[in-house]
Protein backbone atom coordinates (compact mmCIF):
# COMPACT_ATOMS: atom_id res chain seq x y z
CA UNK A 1 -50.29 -61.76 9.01
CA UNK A 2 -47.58 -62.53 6.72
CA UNK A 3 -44.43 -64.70 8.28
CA UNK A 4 -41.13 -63.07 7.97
CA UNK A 5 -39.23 -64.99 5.71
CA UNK A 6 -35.60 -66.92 7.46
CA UNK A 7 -32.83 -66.89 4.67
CA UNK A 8 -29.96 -68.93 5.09
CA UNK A 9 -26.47 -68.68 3.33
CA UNK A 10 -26.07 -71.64 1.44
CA UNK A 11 -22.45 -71.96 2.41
CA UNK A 12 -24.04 -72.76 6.10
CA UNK A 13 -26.17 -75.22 5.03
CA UNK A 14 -23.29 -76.96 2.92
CA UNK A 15 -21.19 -76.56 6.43
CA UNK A 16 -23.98 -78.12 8.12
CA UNK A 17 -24.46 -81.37 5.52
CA UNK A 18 -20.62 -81.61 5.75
CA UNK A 19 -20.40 -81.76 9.74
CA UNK A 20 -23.40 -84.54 9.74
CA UNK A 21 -21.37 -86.70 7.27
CA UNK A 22 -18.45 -89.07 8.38
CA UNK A 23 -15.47 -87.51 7.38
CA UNK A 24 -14.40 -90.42 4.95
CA UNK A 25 -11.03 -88.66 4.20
CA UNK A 26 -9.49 -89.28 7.39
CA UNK A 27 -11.93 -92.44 8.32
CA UNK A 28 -9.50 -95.74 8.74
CA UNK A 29 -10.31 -98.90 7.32
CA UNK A 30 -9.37 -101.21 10.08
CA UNK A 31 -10.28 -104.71 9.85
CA UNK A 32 -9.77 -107.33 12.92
CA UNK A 33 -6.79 -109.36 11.99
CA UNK A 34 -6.42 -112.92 12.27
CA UNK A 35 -6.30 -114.28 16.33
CA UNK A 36 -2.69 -115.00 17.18
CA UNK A 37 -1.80 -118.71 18.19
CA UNK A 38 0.99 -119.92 20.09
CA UNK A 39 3.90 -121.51 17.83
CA UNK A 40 2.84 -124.86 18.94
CA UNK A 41 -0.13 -124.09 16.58
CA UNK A 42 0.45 -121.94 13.67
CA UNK A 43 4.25 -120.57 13.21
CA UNK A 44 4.70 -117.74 10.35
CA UNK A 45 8.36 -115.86 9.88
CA UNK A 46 9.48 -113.05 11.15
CA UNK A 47 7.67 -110.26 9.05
CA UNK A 48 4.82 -111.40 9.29
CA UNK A 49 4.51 -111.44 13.12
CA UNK A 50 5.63 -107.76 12.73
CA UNK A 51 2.79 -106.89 9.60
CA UNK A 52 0.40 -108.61 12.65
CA UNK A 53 1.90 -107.13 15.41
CA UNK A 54 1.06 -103.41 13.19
CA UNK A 55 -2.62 -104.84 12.21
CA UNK A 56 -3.59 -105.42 16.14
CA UNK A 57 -1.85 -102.34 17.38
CA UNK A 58 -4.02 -100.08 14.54
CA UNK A 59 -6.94 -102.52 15.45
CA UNK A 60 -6.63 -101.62 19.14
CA UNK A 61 -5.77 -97.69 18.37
CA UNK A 62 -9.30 -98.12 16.73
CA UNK A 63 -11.41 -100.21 18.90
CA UNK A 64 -9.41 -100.25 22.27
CA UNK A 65 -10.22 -103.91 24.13
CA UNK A 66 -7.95 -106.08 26.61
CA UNK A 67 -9.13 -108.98 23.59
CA UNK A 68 -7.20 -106.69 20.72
CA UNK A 69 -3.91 -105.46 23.10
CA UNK A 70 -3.56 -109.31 24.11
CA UNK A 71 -3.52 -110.20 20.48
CA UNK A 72 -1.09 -106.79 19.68
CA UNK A 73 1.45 -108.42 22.75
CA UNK A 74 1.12 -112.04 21.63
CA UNK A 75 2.22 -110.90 17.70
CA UNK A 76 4.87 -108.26 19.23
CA UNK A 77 6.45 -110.65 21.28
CA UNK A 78 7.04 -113.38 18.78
CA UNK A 79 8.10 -110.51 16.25
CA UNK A 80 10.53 -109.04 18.59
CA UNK A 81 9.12 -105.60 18.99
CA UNK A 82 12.04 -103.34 21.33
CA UNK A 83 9.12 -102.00 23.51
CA UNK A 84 7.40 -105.39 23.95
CA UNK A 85 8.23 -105.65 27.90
CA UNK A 86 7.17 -101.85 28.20
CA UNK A 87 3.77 -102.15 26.42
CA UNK A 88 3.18 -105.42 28.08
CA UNK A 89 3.73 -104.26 31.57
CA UNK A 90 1.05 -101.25 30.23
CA UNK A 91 -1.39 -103.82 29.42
CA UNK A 92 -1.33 -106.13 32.77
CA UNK A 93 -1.87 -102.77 34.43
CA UNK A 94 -4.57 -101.51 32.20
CA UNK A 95 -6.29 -105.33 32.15
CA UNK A 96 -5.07 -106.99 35.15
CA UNK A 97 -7.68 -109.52 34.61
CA UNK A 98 -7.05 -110.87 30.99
CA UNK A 99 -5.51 -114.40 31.00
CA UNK A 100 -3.35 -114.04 27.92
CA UNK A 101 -1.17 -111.03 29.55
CA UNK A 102 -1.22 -112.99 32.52
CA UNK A 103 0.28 -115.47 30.36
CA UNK A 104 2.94 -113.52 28.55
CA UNK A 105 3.81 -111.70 31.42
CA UNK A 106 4.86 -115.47 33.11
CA UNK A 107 7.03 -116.08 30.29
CA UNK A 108 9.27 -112.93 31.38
CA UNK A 109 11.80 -114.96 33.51
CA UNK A 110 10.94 -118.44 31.42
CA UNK A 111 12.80 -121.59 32.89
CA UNK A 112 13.87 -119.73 35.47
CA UNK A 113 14.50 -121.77 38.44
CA UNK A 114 11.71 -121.62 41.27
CA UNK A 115 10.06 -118.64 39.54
CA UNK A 116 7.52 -118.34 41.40
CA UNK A 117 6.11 -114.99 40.36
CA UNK A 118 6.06 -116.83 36.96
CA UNK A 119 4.12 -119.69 38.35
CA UNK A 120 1.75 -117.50 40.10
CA UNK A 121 0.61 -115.87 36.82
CA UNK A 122 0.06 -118.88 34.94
CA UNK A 123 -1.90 -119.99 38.00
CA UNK A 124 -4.09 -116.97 37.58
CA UNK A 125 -4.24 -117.37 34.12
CA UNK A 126 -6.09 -120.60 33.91
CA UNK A 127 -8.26 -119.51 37.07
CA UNK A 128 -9.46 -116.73 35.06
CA UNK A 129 -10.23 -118.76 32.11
CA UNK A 130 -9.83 -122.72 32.33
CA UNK A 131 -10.57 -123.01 28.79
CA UNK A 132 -7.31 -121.39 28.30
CA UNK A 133 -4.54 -124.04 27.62
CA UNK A 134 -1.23 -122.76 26.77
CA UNK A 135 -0.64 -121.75 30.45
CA UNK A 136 -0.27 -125.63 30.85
CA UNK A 137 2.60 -126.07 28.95
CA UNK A 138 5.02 -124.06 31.13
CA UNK A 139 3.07 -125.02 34.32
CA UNK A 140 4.61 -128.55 33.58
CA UNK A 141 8.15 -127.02 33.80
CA UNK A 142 7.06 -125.71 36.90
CA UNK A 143 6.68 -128.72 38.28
CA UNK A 144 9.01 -130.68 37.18
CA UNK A 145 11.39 -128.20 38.27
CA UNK A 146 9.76 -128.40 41.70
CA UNK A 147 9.07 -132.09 41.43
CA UNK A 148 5.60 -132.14 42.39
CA UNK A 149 4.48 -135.17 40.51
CA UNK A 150 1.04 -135.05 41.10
CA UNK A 151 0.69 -131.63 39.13
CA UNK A 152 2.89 -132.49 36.41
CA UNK A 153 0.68 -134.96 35.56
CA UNK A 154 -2.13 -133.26 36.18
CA UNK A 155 -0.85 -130.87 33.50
CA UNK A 156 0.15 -133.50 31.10
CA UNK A 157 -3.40 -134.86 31.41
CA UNK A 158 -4.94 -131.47 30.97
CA UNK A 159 -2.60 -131.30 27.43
CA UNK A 160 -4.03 -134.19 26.67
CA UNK A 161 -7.40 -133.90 27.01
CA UNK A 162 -8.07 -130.55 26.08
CA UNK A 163 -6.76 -132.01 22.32
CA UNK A 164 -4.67 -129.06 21.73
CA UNK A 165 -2.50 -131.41 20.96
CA UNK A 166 -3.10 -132.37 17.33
CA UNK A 167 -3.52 -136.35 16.35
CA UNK A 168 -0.66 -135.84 13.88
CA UNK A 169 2.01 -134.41 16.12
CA UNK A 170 0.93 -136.83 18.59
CA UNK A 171 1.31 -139.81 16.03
CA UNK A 172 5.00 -138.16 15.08
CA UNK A 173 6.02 -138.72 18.34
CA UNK A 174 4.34 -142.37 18.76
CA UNK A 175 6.10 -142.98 15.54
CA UNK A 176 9.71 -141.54 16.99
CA UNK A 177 9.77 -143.73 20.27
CA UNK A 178 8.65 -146.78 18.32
CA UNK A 179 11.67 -146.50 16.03
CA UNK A 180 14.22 -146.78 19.48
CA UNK A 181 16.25 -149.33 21.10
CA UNK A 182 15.18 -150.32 24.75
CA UNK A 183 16.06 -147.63 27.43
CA UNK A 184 16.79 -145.33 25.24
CA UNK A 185 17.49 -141.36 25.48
CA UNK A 186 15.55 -139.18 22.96
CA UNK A 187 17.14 -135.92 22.40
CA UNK A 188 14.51 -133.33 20.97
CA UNK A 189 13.98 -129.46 20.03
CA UNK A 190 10.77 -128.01 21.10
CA UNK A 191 7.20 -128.03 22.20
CA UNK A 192 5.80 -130.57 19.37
CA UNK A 193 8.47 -133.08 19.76
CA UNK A 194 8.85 -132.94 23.34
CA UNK A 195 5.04 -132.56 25.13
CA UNK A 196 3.50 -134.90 23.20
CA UNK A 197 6.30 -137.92 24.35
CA UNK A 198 6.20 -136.58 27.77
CA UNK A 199 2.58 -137.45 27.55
CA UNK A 200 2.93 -140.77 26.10
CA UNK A 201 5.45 -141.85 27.91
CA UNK A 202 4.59 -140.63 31.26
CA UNK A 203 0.44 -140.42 31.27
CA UNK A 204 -0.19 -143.20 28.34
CA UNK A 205 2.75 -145.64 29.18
CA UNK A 206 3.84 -146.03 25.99
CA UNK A 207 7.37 -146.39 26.16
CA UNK A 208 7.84 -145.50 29.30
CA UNK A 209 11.33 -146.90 28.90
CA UNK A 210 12.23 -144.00 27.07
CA UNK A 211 13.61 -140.80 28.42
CA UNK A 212 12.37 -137.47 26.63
CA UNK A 213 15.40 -134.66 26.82
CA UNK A 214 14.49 -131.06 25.45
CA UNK A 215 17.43 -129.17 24.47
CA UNK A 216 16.26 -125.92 25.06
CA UNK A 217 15.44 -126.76 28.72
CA UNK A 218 19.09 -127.71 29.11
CA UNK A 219 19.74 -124.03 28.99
CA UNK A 220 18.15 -124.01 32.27
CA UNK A 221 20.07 -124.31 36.08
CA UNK A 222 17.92 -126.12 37.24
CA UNK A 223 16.66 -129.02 34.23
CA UNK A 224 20.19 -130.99 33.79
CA UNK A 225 20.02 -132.01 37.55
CA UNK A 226 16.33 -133.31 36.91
CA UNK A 227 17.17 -135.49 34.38
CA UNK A 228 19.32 -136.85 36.11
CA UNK A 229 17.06 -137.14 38.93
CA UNK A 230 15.11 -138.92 36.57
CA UNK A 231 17.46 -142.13 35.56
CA UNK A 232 19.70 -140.89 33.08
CA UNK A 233 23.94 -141.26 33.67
CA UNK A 234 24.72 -139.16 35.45
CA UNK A 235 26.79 -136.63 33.48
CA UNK A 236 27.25 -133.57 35.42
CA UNK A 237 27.88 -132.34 39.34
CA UNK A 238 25.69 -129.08 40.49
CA UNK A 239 29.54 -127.65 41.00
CA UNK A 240 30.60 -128.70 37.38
CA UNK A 241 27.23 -127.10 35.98
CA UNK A 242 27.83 -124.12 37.72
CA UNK A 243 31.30 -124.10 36.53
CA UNK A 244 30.50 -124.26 33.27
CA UNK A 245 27.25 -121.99 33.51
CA UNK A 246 29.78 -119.19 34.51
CA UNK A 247 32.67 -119.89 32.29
CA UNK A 248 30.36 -119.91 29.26
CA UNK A 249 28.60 -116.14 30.50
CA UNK A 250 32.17 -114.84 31.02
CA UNK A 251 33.67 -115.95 27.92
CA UNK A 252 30.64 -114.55 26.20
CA UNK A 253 30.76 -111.25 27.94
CA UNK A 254 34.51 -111.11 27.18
CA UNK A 255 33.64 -111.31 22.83
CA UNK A 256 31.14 -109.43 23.36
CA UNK A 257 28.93 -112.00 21.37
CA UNK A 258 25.72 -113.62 21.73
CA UNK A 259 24.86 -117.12 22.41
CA UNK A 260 24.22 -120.18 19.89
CA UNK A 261 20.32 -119.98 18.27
CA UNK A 262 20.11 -123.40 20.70
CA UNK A 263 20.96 -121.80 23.86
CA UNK A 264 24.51 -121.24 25.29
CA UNK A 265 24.77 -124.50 27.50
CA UNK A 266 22.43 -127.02 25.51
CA UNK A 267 24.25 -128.34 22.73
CA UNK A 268 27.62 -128.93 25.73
CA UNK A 269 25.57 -130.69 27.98
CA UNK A 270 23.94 -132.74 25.28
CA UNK A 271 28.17 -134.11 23.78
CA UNK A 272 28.00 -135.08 27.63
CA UNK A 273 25.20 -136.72 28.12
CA UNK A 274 26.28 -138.76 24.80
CA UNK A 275 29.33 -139.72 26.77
CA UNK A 276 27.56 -140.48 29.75
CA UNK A 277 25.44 -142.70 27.76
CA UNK A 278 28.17 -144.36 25.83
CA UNK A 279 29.86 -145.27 28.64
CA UNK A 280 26.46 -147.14 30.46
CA UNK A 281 25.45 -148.77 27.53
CA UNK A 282 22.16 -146.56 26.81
CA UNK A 283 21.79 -145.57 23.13
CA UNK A 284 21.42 -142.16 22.53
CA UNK A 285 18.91 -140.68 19.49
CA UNK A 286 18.45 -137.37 17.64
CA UNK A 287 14.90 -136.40 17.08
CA UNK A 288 15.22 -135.55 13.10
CA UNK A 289 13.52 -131.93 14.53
CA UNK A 290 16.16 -131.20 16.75
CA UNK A 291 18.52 -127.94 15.95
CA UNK A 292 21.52 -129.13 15.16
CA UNK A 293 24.66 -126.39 16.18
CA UNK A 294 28.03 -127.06 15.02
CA UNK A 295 29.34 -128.88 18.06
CA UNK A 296 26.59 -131.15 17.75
CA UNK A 297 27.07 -131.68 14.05
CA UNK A 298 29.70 -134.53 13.88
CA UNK A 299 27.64 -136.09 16.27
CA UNK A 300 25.26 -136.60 13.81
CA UNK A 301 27.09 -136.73 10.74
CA UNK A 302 28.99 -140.03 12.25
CA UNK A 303 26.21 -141.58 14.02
CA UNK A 304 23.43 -143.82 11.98
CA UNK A 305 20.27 -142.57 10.63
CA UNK A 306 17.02 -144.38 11.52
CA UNK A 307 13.93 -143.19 9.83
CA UNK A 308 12.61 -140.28 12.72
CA UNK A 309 15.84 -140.73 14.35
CA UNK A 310 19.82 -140.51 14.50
CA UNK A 311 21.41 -142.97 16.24
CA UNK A 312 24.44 -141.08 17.85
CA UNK A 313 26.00 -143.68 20.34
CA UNK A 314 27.77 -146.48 19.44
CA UNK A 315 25.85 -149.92 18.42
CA UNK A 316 26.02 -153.64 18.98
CA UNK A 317 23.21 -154.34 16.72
CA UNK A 318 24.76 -154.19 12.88
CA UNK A 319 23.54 -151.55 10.51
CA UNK A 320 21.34 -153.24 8.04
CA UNK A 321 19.53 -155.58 10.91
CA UNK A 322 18.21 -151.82 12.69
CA UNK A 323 18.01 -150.53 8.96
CA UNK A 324 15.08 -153.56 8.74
CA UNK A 325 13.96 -153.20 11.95
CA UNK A 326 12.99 -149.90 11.95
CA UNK A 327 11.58 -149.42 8.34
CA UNK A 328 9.29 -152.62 9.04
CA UNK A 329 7.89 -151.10 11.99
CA UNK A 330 7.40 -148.03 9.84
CA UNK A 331 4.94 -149.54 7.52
CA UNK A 332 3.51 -151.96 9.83
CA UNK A 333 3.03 -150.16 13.01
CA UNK A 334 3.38 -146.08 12.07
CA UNK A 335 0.48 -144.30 12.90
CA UNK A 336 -1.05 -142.13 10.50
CA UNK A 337 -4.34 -141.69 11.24
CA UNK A 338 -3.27 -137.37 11.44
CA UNK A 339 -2.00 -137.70 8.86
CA UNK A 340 -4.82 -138.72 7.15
CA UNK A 341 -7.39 -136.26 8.64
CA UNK A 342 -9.78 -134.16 7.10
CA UNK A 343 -7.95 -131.16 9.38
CA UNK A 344 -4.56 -131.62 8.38
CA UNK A 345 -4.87 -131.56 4.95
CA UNK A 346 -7.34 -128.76 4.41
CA UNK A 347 -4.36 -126.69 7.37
CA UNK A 348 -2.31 -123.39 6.23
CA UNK A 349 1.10 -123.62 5.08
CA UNK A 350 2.07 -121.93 8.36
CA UNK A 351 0.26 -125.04 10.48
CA UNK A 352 2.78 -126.12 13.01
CA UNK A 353 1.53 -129.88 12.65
CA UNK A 354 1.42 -129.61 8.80
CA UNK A 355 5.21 -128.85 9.03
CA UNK A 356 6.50 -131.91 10.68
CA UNK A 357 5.14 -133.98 7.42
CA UNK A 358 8.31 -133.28 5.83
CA UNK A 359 10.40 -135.19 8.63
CA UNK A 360 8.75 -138.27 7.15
CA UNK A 361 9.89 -137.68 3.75
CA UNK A 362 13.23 -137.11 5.17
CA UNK A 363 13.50 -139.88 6.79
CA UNK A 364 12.38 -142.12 3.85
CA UNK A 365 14.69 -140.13 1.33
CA UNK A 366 18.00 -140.33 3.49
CA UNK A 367 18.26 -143.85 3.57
CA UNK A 368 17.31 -145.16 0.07
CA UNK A 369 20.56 -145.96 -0.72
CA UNK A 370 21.01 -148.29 2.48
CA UNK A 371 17.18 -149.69 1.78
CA UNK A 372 18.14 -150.64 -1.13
CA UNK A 373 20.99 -152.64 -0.01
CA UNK A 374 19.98 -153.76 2.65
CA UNK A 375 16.21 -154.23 2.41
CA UNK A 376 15.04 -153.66 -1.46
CA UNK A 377 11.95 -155.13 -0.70
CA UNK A 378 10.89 -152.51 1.68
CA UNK A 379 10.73 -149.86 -0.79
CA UNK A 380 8.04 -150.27 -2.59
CA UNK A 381 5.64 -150.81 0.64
CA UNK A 382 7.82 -147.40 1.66
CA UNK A 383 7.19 -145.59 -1.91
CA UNK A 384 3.12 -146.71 -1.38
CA UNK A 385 3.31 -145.06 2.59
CA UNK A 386 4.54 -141.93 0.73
CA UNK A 387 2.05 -141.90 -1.99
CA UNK A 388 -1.03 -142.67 0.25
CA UNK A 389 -0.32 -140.60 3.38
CA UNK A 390 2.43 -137.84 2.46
CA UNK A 391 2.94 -136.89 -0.78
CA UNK A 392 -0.79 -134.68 -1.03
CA UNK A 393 0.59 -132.72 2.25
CA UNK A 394 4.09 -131.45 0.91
CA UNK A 395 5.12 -127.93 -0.52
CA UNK A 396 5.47 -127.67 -4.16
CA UNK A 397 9.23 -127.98 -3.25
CA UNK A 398 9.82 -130.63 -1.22
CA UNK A 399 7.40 -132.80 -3.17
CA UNK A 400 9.59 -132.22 -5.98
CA UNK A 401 12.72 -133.38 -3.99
CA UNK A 402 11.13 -135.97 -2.59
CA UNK A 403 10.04 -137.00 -6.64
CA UNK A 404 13.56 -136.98 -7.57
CA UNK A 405 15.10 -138.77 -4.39
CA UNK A 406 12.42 -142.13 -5.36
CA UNK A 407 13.61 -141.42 -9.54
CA UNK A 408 17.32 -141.31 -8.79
CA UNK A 409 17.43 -143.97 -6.01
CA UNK A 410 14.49 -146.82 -6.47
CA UNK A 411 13.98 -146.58 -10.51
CA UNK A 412 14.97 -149.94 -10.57
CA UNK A 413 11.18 -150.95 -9.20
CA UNK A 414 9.24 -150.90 -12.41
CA UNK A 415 6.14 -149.27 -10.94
CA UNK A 416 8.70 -146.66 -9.25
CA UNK A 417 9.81 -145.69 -12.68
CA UNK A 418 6.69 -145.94 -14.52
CA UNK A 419 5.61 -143.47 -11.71
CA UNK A 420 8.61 -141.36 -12.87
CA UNK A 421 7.90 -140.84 -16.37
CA UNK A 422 4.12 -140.10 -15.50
CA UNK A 423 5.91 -137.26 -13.31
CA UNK A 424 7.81 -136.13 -16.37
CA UNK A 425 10.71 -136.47 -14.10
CA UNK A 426 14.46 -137.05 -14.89
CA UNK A 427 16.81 -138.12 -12.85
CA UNK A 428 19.09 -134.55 -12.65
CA UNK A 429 19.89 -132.37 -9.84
CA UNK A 430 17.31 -130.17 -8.73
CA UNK A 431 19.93 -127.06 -9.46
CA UNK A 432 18.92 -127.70 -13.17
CA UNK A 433 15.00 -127.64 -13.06
């Protein structure tokens, strides 16, 4: 018996190939950006925290994990997003369990005094995963703030060890309290000039004379009274601090106007603590990192600069003995064993550690002038420290400034100007290149 024959349109078969195809019109090509690191690690402007904060969030719209939204909150926070707090509090709800929304969601109320909701989560956050480190960091606010010794150095130690910490930040900050006068106060910015001498100072003993001052924690109610606590003049009352903690709020409310990029209080308390100091005879030093506002700018303009450091109090010791002093313990006791690493110089551009290099050229370039009046010898052991461990790990830019501060200033030195004309470099300002 014959079979009946089946006929089917073509246009259903074509429908049929078409529906068992991926519809590559309308198919996204998303690609897992790049992990986000804290600032302590990795810093990049602005826009591009927002282009990453729009990578993750397509990344998670495509392949929804707690691993992409932590990544989408990290970039959106440091990028400013309007809806960060909203979308955060979405994603502790949705992943109550993830350590890095744990984490962000600590920083909500940061330096708050006796925060302990704050505290909690960063407690949870390293429970959940004690491979996680940056919880660390503001745990040892924590403590210090409610003077539990024991912890802080617990969490100093934990810094430490888990070497998130890189050996050249930690070597810019050996290098900065090496440069000071005994019992001196250290005024600095931010993490990587603040940490890694708290760690030093307090957990390695080296210079445990020295006492570390963060100007961004001076924003804080509760920091200027620890200090304090801690040895240095006293400079303020808990009355006076409160006085001026409310006078500064109103008269901000009253202009309608926001706050210095330092904090509202900081740079205030900081002209204080200088008098303070003056007064007991401590010296008081700018870290060459730290932000420097416009109240705090004649401070620095007047005082002397030291290599790393400004020296902003008034000084015994004459200028050109420190000006030898210092730039002999430069070349014979800096560290620079980061600097020389295989890491460091095969970083990013937007490596946090990589960025401090050009403190050291700063500090070199700033005081030819008094080197070479006051120790001409110096510069040419200076000029080879520059060559051997800096020079490679500068921008395009500041390598050229840094060219035409040793042409302009220490030609004189034959092998300094030979070096010069190999550059093809003129002595001109860098307006005219």
């Amino acid at each position: 018996m014959k079979r009946p024959t089946v006929w089917i349109p073509v246009t259903l078969l074509m429908l049929l190939a078409a529906l068992a195809l991926p519809d590559l019109a309308t198919a996204k090509d998303v690609v897992r950006p790049e992990e986000i690191k804290s600032m302590r690690q990795v810093i990049y402007d602005d826009e591009t925290y927002e282009k990453l904060a729009g990578l993750w969030k397509d990344y998670y719209d495509e392949y929804p994990s707690e691993y992409a939204y932590a990544n989408w909150m990290y970039a959106a926070r440091y990028a400013g997003d309007k809806d960060y707090s909203e979308l955060l509090d979405k994603g502790v709800n949705e992943y109550p369990a993830n350590p890095t929304l744990q984490y962000l969601k600590s920083l909500v109320h940061l330096g708050a005094h006796n925060d302990t909701e704050g505290r909690a989560l960063l407690e949870r956050a390293i429970a959940l995963d004690p491979g996680f480190v940056d919880p660390w960091f503001v745990l040892v606010t924590h403590y210090m703030d409610s003077r539990e010794d024991e912890k802080l150095d617990l969490a100093l130690r934990r810094l430490l060890e888990s070497g998130i910490i890189t050996d050249e930040v930690m070597d810019f900050n050996y290098n900065m309290l090496i440069s000071l006068e005994e019992n001196a106060i250290l005024i600095t910015n931010g993490d990587n000039d603040t940490y890694p001498g708290w760690i030093l100072t307090r957990i390695l003993e080296e210079r445990p004379d020295v006492a570390i001052v963060n100007l961004s924690l001076l924003n804080s109610e509760w920091y200027p009274l620890y200090v304090i606590e801690q040895g240095l003049p006293r400079f303020i009352s808990k009355g006076e601090l409160d006085e001026l903690r409310d006078s500064v709020i109103r008269g901000m409310k009253e202009k309608n106007a926001c706050g210095p990029a330092a904090g509202p209080f900081g740079d205030t308390l900081i002209e204080m603590i200088v008098e303070s100091a003056e007064r007991a005879g401590r010296p008081v030093y700018f870290s060459k990192t730290l932000y420097i506002t416009d109240k705090l700018r004649q401070l620095a303009e007047n005082g002397r600069d030291l290599g790393l450091v400004t020296l902003v109090t008034s000084s015994k010791t004459p200028y050109n003995e420190q000006v030898l002093e210092v730039y002999s313990k430069w070349i014979e006791d800096f560290r620079t064993g980061g600097l020389d690493s295989w890491r460091l110089h095969n970083a990013p551009d937007a490596d946090a550690g990589l960025r401090l290099v050009s403190n050291y050229m700063a500090g070199i370039m700033k005081n030819l002038t008094a080197l070479k009046e006051y120790a001409p010898d110096q510069r040419i052991k200076l000029f080879h420290w520059f060559i051997d461990h800096t020079e490679k790990l500068l921008s395009e830019e500041v390598r050229y400034r840094a060219a035409y501060s040793w042409c302009c200033y220490a030609s004189d030195i034959k092998e300094i100007d030979e070096w010069c004309k190999d550059q093809g470099m003129e002595c001109k300002e860098p307006a005219e290149r």
